[in-house]
N, C-alpha and C. Protein backbone atom coordinates (compact mmCIF):
# COMPACT_ATOMS: atom_id res chain seq x y z
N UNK A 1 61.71 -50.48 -5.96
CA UNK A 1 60.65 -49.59 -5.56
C UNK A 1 61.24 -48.20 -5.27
N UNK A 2 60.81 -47.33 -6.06
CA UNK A 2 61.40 -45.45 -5.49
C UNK A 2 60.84 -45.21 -4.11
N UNK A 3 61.84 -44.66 -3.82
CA UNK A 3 61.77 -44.00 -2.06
C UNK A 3 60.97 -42.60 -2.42
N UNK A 4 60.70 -42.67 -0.91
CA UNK A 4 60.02 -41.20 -0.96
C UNK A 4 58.42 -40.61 -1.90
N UNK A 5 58.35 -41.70 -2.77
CA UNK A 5 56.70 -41.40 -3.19
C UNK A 5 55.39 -41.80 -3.04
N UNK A 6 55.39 -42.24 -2.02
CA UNK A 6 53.72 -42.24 -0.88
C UNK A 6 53.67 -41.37 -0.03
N UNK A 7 52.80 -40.72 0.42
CA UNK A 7 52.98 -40.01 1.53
C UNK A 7 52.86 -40.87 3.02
N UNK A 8 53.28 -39.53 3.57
CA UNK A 8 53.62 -40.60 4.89
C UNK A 8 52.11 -40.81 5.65
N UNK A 9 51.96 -42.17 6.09
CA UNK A 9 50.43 -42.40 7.01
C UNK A 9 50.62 -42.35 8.32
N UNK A 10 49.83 -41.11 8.75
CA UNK A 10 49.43 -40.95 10.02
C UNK A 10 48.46 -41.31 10.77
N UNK A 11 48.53 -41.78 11.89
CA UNK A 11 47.22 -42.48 12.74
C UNK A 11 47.03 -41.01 13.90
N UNK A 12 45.58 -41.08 13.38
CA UNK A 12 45.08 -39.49 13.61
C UNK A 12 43.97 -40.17 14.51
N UNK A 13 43.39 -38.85 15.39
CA UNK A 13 41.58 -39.04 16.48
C UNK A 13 41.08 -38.44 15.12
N UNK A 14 40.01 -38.62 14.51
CA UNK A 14 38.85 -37.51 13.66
C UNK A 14 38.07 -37.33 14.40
N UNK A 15 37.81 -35.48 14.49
CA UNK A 15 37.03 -35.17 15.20
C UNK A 15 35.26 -34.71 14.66
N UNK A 16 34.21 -35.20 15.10
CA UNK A 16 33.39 -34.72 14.80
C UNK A 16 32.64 -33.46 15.51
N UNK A 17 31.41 -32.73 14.40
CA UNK A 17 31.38 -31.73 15.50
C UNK A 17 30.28 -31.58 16.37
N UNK A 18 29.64 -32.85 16.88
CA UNK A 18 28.62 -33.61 17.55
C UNK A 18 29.89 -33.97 18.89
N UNK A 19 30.97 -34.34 18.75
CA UNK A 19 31.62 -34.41 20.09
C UNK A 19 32.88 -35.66 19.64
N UNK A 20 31.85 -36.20 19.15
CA UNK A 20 32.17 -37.94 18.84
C UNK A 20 33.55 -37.68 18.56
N UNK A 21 35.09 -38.70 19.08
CA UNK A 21 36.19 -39.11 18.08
C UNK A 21 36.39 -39.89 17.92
N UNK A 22 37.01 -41.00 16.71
CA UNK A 22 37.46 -42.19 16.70
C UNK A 22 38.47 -42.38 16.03
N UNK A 23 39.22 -43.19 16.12
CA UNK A 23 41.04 -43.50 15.60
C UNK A 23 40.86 -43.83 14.46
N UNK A 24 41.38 -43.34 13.51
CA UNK A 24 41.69 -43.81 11.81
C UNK A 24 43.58 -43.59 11.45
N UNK A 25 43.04 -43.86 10.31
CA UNK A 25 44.63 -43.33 9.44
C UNK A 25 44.22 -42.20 8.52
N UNK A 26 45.43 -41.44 8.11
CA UNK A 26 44.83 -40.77 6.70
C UNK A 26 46.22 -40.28 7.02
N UNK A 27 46.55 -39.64 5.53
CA UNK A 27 47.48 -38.51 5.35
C UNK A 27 47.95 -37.33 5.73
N UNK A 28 46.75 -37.08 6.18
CA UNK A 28 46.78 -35.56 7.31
C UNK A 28 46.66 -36.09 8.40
N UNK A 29 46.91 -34.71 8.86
CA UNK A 29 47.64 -34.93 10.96
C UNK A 29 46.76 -34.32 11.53
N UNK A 30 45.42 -33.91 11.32
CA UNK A 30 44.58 -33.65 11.88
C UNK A 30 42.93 -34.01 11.27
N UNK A 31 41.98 -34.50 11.50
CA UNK A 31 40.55 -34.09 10.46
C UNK A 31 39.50 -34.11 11.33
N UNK A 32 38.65 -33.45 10.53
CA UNK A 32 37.02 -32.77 11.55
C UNK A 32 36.63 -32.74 10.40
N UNK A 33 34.98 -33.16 10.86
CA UNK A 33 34.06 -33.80 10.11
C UNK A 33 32.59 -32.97 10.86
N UNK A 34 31.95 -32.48 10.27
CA UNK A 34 30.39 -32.16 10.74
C UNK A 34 29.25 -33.05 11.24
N UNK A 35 29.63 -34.42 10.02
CA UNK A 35 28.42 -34.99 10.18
C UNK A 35 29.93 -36.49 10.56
N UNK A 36 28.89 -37.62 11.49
CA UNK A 36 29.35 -38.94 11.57
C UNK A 36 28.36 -39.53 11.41
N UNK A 37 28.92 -41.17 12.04
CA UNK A 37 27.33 -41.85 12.01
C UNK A 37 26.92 -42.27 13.51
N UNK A 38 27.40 -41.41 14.17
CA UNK A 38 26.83 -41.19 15.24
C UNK A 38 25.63 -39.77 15.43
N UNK A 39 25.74 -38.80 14.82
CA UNK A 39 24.99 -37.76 14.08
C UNK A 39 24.23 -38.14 13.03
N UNK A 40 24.53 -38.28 12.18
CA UNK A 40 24.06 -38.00 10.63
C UNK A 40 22.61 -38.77 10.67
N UNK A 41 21.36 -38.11 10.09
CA UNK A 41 20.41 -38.59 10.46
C UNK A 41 19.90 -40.06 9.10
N UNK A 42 20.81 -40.42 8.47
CA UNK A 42 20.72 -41.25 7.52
C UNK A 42 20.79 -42.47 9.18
N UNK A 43 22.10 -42.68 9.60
CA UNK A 43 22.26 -43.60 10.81
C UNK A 43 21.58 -43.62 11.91
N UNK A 44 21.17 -42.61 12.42
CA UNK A 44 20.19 -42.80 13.61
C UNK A 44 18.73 -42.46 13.72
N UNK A 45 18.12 -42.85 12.37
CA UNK A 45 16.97 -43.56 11.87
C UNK A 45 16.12 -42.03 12.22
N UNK A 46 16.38 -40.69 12.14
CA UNK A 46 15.73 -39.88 12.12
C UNK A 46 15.57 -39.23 10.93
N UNK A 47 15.75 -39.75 10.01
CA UNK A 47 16.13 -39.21 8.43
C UNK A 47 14.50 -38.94 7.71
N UNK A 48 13.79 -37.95 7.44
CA UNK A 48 12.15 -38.26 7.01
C UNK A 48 12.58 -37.77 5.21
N UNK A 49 11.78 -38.42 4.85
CA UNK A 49 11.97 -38.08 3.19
C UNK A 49 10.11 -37.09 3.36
N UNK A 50 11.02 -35.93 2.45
CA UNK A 50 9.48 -34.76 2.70
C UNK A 50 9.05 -35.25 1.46
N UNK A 51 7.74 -35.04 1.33
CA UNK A 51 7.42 -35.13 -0.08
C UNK A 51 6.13 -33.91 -0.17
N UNK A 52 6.48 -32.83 -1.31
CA UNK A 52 5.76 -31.47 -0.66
C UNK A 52 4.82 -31.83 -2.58
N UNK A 53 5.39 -32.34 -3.38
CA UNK A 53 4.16 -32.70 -4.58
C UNK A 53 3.29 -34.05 -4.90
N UNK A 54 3.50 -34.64 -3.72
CA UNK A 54 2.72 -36.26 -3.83
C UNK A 54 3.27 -37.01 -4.69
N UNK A 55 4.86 -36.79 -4.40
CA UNK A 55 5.36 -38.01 -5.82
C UNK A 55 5.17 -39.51 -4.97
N UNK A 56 5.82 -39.81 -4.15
CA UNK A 56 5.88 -40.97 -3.53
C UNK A 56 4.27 -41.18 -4.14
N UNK A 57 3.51 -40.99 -3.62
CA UNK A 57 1.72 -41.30 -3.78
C UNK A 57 1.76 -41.86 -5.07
N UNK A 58 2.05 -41.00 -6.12
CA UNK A 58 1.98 -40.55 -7.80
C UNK A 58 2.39 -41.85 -8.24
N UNK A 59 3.94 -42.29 -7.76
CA UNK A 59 4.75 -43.10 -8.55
C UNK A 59 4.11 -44.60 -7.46
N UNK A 60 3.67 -44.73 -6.33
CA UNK A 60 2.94 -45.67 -5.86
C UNK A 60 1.51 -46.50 -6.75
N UNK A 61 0.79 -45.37 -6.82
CA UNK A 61 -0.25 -45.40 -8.13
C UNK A 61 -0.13 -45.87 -9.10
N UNK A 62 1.01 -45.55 -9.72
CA UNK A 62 1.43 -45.74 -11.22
C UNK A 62 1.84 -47.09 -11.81
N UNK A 63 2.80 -47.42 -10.40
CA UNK A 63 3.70 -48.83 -10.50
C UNK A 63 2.51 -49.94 -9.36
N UNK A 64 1.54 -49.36 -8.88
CA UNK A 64 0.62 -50.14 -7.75
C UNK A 64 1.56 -51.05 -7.10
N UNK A 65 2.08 -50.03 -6.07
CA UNK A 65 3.44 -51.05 -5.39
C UNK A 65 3.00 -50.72 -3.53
């Protein structure tokens, strides 16, 4: 096996920018993140799908689902 060609793994905090940190690994020695899933509104069920031309309706109709 050659020496020296992985990089080295660091056990890093990632910081989010909601507050949140939690322990990972990665390659870099530092990371910040905007969104987590303590934020991100996909995870904390605040996520609304807009619908501004009545597709949802349209394609409901179409397929009668």
């Amino acid at each position: 096996m050659k020496q020296d060609l992985h990089p080295h793994l660091y056990d890093v905090m990632a910081r989010c920018a909601c507050g949140n940190e939690f322990k990972t690994s990665s390659t870099r020695r530092e990371l910040r993140s905007t969104y987590c899933s303590k934020c991100h509104p996909f995870f904390t069920g605040s996520q609304k799908h807009i619908d501004t031309a009545g597709r949802i309706e349209k394609f409901n109709k179409k397929y009668k689902v």
